[in-house]
Structures are given as C-alpha cells and as structure tokens.
Protein backbone atom coordinates (compact mmCIF):
# COMPACT_ATOMS: atom_id res chain seq x y z
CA UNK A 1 33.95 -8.17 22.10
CA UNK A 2 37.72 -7.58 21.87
CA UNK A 3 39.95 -10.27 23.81
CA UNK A 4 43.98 -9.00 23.82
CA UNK A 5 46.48 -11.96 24.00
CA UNK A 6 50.30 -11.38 23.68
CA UNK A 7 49.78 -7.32 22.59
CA UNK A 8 47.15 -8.68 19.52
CA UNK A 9 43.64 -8.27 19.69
CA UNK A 10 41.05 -10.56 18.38
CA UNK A 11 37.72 -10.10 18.06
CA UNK A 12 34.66 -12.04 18.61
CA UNK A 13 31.30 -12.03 16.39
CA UNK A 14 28.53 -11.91 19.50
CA UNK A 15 26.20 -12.30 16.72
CA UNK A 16 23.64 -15.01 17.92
CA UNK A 17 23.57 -17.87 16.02
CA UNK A 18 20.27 -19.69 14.77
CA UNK A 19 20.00 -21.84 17.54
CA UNK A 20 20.13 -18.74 19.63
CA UNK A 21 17.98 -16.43 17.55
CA UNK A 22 14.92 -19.13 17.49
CA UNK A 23 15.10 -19.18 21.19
CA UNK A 24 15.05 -15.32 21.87
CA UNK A 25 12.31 -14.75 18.81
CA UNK A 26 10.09 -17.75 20.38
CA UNK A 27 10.52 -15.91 23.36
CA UNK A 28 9.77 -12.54 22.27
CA UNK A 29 6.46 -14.07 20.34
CA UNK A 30 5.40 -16.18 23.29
CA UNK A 31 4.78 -12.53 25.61
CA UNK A 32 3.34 -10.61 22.72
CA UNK A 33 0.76 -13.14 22.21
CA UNK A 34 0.03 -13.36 25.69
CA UNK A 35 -2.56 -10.47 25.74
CA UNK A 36 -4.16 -11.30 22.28
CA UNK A 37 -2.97 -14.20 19.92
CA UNK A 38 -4.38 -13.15 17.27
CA UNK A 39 -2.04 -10.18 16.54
CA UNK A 40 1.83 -10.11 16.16
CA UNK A 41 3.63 -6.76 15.76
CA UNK A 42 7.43 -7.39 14.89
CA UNK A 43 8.00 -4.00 13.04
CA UNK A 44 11.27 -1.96 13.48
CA UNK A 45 12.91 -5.37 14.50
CA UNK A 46 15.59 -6.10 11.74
CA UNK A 47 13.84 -8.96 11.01
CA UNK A 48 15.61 -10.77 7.86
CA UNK A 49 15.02 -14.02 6.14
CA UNK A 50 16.97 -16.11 9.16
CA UNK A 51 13.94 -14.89 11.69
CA UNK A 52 11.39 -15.17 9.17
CA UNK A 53 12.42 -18.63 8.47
CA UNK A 54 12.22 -19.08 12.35
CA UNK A 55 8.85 -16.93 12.52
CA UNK A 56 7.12 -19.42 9.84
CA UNK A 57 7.86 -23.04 11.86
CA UNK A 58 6.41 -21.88 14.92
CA UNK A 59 3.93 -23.88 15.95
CA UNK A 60 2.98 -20.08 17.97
CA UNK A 61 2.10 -18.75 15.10
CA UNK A 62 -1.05 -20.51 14.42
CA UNK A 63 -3.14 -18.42 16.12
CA UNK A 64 -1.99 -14.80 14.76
CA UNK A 65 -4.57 -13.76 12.12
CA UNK A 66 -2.82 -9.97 11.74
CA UNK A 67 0.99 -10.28 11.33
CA UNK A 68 2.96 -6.51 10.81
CA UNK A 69 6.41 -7.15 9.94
CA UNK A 70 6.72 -3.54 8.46
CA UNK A 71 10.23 -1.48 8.64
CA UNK A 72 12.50 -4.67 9.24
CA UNK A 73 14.55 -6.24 6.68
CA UNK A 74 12.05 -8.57 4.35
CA UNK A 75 13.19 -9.23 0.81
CA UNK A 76 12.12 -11.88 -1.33
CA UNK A 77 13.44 -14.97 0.08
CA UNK A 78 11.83 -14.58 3.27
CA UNK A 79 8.57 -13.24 1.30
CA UNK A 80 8.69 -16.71 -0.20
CA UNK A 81 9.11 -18.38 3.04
CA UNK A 82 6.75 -16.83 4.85
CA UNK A 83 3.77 -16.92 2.44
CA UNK A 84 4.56 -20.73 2.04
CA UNK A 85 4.49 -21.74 5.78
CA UNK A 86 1.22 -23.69 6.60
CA UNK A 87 1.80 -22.09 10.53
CA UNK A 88 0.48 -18.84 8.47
CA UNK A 89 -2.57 -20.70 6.80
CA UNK A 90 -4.98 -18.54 8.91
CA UNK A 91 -3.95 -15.10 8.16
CA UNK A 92 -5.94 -12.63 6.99
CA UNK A 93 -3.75 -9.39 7.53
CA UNK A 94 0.12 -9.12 6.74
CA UNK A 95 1.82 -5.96 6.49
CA UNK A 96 5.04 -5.53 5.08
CA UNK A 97 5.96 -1.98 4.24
CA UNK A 98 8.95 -0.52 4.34
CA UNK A 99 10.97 -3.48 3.18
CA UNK A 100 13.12 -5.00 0.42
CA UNK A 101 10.63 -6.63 -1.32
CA UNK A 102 11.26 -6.60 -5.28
CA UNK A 103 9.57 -8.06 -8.32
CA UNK A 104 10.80 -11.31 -8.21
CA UNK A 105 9.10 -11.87 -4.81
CA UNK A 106 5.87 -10.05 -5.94
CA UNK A 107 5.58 -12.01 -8.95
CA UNK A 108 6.26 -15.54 -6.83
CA UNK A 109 3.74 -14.59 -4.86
CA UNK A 110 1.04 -14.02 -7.71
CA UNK A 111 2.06 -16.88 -9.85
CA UNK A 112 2.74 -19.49 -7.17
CA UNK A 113 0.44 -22.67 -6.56
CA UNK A 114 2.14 -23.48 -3.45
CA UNK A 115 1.18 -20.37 -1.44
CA UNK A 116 -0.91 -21.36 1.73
CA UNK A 117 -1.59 -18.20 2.62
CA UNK A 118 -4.75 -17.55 0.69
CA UNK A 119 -7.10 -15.93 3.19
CA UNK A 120 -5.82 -12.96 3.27
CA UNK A 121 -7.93 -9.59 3.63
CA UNK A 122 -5.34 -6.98 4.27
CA UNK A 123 -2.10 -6.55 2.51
CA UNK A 124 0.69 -3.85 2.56
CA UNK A 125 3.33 -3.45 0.28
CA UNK A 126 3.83 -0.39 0.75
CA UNK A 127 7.83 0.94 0.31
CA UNK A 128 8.98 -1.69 -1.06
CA UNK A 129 10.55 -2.22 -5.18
CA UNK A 130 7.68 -3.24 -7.07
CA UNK A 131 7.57 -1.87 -10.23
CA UNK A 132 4.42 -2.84 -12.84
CA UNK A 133 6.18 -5.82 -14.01
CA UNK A 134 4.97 -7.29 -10.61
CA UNK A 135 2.33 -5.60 -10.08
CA UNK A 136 0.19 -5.95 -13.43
CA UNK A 137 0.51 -9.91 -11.97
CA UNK A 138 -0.98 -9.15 -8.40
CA UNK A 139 -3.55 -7.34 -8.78
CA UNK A 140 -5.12 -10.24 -11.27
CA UNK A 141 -3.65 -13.28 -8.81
CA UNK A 142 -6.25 -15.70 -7.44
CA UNK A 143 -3.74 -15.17 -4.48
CA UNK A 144 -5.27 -12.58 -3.56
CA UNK A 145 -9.02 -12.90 -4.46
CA UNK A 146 -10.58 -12.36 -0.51
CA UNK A 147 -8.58 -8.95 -0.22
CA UNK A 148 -10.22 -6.22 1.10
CA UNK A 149 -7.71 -3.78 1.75
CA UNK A 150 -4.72 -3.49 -0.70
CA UNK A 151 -2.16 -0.84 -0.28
CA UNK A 152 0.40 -0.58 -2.83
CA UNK A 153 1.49 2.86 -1.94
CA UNK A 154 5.22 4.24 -2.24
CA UNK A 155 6.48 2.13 -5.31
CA UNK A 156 6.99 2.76 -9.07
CA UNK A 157 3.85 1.29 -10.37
CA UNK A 158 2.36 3.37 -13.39
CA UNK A 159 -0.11 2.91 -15.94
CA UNK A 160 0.33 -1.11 -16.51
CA UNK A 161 -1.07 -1.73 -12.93
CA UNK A 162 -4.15 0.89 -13.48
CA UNK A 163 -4.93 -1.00 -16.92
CA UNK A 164 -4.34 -4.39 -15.35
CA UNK A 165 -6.43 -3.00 -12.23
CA UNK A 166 -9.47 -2.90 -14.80
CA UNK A 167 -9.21 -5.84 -15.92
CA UNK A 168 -9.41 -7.86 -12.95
CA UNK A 169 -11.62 -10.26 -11.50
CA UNK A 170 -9.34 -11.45 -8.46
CA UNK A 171 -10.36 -7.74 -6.40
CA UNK A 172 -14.47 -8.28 -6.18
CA UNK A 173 -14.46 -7.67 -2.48
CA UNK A 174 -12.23 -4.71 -2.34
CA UNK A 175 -12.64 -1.69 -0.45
CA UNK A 176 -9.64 0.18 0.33
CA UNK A 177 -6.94 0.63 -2.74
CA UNK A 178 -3.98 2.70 -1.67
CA UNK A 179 -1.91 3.68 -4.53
CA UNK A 180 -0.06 6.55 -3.14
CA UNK A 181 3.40 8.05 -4.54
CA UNK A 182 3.27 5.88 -8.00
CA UNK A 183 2.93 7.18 -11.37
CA UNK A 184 -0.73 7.23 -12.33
CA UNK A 185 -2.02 9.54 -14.32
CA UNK A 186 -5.26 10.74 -16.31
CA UNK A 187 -5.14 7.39 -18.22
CA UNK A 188 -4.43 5.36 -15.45
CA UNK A 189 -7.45 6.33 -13.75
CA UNK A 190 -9.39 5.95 -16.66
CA UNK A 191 -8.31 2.37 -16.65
CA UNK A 192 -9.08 1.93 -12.67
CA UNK A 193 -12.50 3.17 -13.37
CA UNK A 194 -13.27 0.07 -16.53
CA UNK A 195 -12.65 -2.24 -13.21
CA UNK A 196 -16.23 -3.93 -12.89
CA UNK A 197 -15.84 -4.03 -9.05
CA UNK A 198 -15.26 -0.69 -8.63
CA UNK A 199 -18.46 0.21 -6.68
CA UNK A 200 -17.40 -2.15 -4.32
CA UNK A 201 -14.81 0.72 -3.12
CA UNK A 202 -15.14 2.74 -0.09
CA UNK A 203 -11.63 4.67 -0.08
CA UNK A 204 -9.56 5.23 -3.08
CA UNK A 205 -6.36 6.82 -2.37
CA UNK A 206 -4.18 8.43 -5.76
CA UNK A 207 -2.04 10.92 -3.52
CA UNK A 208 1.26 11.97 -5.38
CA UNK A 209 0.89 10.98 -8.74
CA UNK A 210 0.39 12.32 -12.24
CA UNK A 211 -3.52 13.29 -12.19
CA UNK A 212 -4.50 16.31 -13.70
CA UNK A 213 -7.90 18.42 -14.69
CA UNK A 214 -8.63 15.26 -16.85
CA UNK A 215 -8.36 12.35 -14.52
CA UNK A 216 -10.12 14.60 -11.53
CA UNK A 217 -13.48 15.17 -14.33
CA UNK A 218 -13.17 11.33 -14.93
CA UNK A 219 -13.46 10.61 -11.79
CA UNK A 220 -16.62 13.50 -11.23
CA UNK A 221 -18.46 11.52 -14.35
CA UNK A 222 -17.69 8.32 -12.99
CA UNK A 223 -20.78 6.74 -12.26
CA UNK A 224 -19.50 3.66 -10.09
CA UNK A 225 -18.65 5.67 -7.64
CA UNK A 226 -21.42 6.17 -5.03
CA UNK A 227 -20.27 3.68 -2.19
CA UNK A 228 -16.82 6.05 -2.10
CA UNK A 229 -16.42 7.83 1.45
CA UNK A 230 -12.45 8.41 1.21
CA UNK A 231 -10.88 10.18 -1.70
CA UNK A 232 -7.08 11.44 -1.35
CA UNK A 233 -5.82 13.32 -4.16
CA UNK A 234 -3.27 15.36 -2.62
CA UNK A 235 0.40 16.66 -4.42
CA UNK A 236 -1.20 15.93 -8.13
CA UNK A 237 -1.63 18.74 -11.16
CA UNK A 238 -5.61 19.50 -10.75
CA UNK A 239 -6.19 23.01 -11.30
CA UNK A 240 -9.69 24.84 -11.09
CA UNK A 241 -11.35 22.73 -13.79
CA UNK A 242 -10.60 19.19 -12.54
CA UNK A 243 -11.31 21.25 -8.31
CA UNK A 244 -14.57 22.15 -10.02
CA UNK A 245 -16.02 19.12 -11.34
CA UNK A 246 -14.94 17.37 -8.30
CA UNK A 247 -17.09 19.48 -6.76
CA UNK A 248 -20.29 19.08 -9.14
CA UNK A 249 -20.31 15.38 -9.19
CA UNK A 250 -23.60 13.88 -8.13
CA UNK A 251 -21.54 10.70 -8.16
CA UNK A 252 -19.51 11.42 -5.21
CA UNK A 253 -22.31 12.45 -2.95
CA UNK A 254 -21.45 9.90 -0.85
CA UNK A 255 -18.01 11.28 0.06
CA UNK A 256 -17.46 11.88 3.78
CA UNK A 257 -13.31 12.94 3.54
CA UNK A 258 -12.39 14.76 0.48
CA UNK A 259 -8.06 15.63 0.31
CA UNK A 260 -7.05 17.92 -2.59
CA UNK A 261 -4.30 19.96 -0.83
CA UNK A 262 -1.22 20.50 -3.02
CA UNK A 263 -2.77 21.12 -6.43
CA UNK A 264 -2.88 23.65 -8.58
CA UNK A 265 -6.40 25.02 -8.31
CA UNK A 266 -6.92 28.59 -6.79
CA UNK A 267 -9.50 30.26 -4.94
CA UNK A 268 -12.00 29.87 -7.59
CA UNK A 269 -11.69 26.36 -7.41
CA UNK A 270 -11.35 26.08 -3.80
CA UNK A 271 -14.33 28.36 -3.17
CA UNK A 272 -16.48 25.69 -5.50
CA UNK A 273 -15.34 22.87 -3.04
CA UNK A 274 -16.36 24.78 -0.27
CA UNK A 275 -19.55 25.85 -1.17
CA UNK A 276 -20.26 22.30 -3.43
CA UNK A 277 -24.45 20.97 -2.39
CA UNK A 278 -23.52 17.44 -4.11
CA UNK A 279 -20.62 17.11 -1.39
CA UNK A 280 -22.48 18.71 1.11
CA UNK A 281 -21.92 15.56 3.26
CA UNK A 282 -18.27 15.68 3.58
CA UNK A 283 -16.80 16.09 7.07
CA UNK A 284 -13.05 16.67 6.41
CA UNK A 285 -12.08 18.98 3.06
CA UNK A 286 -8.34 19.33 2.89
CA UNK A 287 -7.44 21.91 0.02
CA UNK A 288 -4.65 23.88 1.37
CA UNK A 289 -2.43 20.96 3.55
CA UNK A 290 0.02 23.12 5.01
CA UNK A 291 1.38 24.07 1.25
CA UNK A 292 -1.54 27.31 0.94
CA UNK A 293 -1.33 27.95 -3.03
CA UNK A 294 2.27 26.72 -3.72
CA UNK A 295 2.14 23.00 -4.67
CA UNK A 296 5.22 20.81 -3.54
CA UNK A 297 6.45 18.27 -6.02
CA UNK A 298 8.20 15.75 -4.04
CA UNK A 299 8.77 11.96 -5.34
CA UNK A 300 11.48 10.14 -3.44
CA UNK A 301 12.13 6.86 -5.81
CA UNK A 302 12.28 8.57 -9.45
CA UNK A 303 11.62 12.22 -9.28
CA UNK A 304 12.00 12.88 -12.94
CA UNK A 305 9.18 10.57 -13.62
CA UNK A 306 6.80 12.61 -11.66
CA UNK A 307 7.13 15.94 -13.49
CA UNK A 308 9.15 14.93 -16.82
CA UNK A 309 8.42 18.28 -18.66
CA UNK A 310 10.78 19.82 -15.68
C-alpha cells in the first residue's frame, strides 16, 4: 500500500505477520477438515517454513493421517520441523513434491532419532534436490521401515541409491518405487533387483533414465518379479533386443500395464510386445506415447548426464 505525505511516498509491507498468518492458516485448516479430518491438501499454497512451523503446533492436526504439501515452498528447515512435531505422530502419507528440499534435509531425516513421524506409508519427494548422497541414507533409514509407497521421482539420484536400494532391509513392505527422471542405468537395475524384498513390489517405475537392451533382459530374467502389475520404462535406450525379452519373460506374467514408449526398438520389437503369450494379461501396452519411432531425450535437472556420449 502506498501512503503520500508532503509529495513523498512511503510504502507499507501488508505482509501478515505470524500472529496473523497462524490465525488465517488455523482458519483455512479448520474448513478443510470439516468434511474429512483425516486429509489435508495445502499444495500450490506458498507454504514456507513460517506456516509449517504454524502447521506442526496445531493441536488440528492430530487427526490428518494424509498431509500433501506438494508445489509450495518446503526446504529443509521446515522438513525438519515438520517431521519432528508430535501433532504429526499419526501420519501415514506426506507428500512433498515439487519443493526445495535438499540433502541436508533428506539426510536429517534418515539419520535423526528425534523424528516422530515414523508411521509413515506414503512418501513423495518427488522434484525436489536430492542427489545420492541423501538418498543412499533413506532408502536404508529405520525412518522409513512401514513405507509402502516411495516416490523419489524427478531428482539426480544414480547408481549409489540403486546399489544402496539392494542392500536394504528398512523397504520389506514396499510396493510402489517411483524412480522416474534419475540416472539409473543397466547397473543400477541390476543392483535394485539383489534387493531381497523385491517380490514384495507391485509397480516399479524407471521412466527417463539410462536403461538400455541390458537392464530391460535383466529385468525379463529376473525371477523376483511375479507380484509386478506396473512397469514404466518410457524415454530410456531399449532397442529390439531389451523390447524382445521384455516380451518373453515368464517372470512378468503377472504384468497388467506395460509403458515402453520412447525407446529405441522398431517394429520388430514392437510387433513381439504385441503379439507376447507370457504378457498376454496386460491391459494397457504403451510403445509409441505420442513420440511414434523418434525417441525424445528430455532431462530437465542435468541433461548431459542423461546422454553423455552426445
């Protein structure tokens, strides 16, 4: 607001203060909960550590058990804030993609004894910073040992997380991983398929990465994989070999939705999808996606790590 005195103006910061913001977000909690208090959707709000601070005293806030605070303005402090609030104790789904989250709050979060927020079955991360310095930590956290849908999608975790992903006993009840736009490739997956939980999994997700003919036959031999109904493989470098074991993998029989669109296998491969008796009970088969035979490399973060030889 501008307010003119003797021909100078001066301007006024209508701002809220904290006073001000804890009554309008108490307010704005108190009618979404009305309907059902067990869910809270703040996304899109500009939240930032002030109204997360306010969010996590709440005494509102005890009955929410699925919490979205995706596209706002979340970094680490308020990460730290929020997981620590004993209002939160009964959560079991938080999602925070789309936000400022970094390492450093990642890594409190897996190493941290004072976290109260240890029921939790659903997690998104997805957009954030998180890199496999973080990551390698989070996926082995007792943190997050009831999780049963993890998505980690959109970051710049590589081959560190897959191995560490392996090696893990804190993901036994998992069964959704969403890994999407990282930097995976053939070796990664090998090390996601060591992980002694794995046929536990219902929908794997490796969309944009590095995965080529090798990774797609290491996933056809896998033999762990038989509870899998969901397996997204768009925008990687399979060509007809990896399309064509895909499609003669008795291990994958149980697949339901199968996404290869934006690879590099042609007809010959496609045609082996189509026509495939071991995947004979998938419903949805994407192979073209919009792209037909030209394959769209697109990585938003770090594009030269997607296609280095380029």
């Amino acid at each position: 607001m501008a307010i003119t005195r003797d021909g100078n103006t001066e301007y006024k910061d209508d701002a809220p203060n904290l006073e001000e913001k804890e009554k309008l977000l108490a307010a704005t909690v108190e009618k979404a909960l009305k309907d059902d208090p067990t869910a809270l959707s703040l996304a899109g709000g500009y939240m930032g550590t002030d109204e997360v601070s306010i969010l996590a005293r709440l005494d509102l806030m005890t009955s929410v058990r699925s919490l979205d605070l995706g596209d706002n303005q979340v970094g680490d402090p308020a990460l730290k804030v929020l997981l620590a609030s004993p209002m939160l104790e009964n959560l079991e789904a938080l999602f925070l993609g789309v936000n400022f989250i970094t390492d450093e709050g990642a890594l409190e979060f897996a190493q941290s004894d004072s976290v109260a927020v240890k029921n939790l079955k659903k997690l998104s991360l997805d957009d954030n910073r998180l890199t496999d310095a973080s990551g390698v930590e989070l996926v082995a956290s007792p943190n997050i040992s009831k999780m049963e849908v993890l998505k980690l999608g959109w970051n710049q975790l590589g081959n560190g997380t897959a191995e560490a992903l392996g090696k893990t006993g804190a993901l036994n009840r998992l069964r959704v991983l969403d890994l999407e736009r990282n930097y995976i490739d053939d070796a990664g997956v090998a090390e996601i398929l060591k992980w002694n939980a794995l046929g536990n999994l219902e929908e794997l997700v490796l969309s944009y990465n590095k995965i080529s003919d090798q990774g797609a036959q290491a996933l056809a031999d896998c033999e762990r994989l038989s509870a899998l109904k969901i397996l997204n493989l768009t925008n990687n470098n399979i060509g007809d070999d990896g399309a064509i074991a895909l499609a003669e993998s008795p291990h994958l029989a149980g697949l339901e939705s199968l996404f290869l669109g934006r690879n590099y296998f042609t007809e010959k491969g496609a045609q082996a999808l189509k026509e495939s008796k071991p995947l004979s009970g998938v419903k949805t088969l994407a192979l073209y996606e919009g792209a037909e035979n030209t394959p769209g490399r697109v990585n938003y973060s770090r594009p030269e790590l997607l296609r280095p030889d380029e």
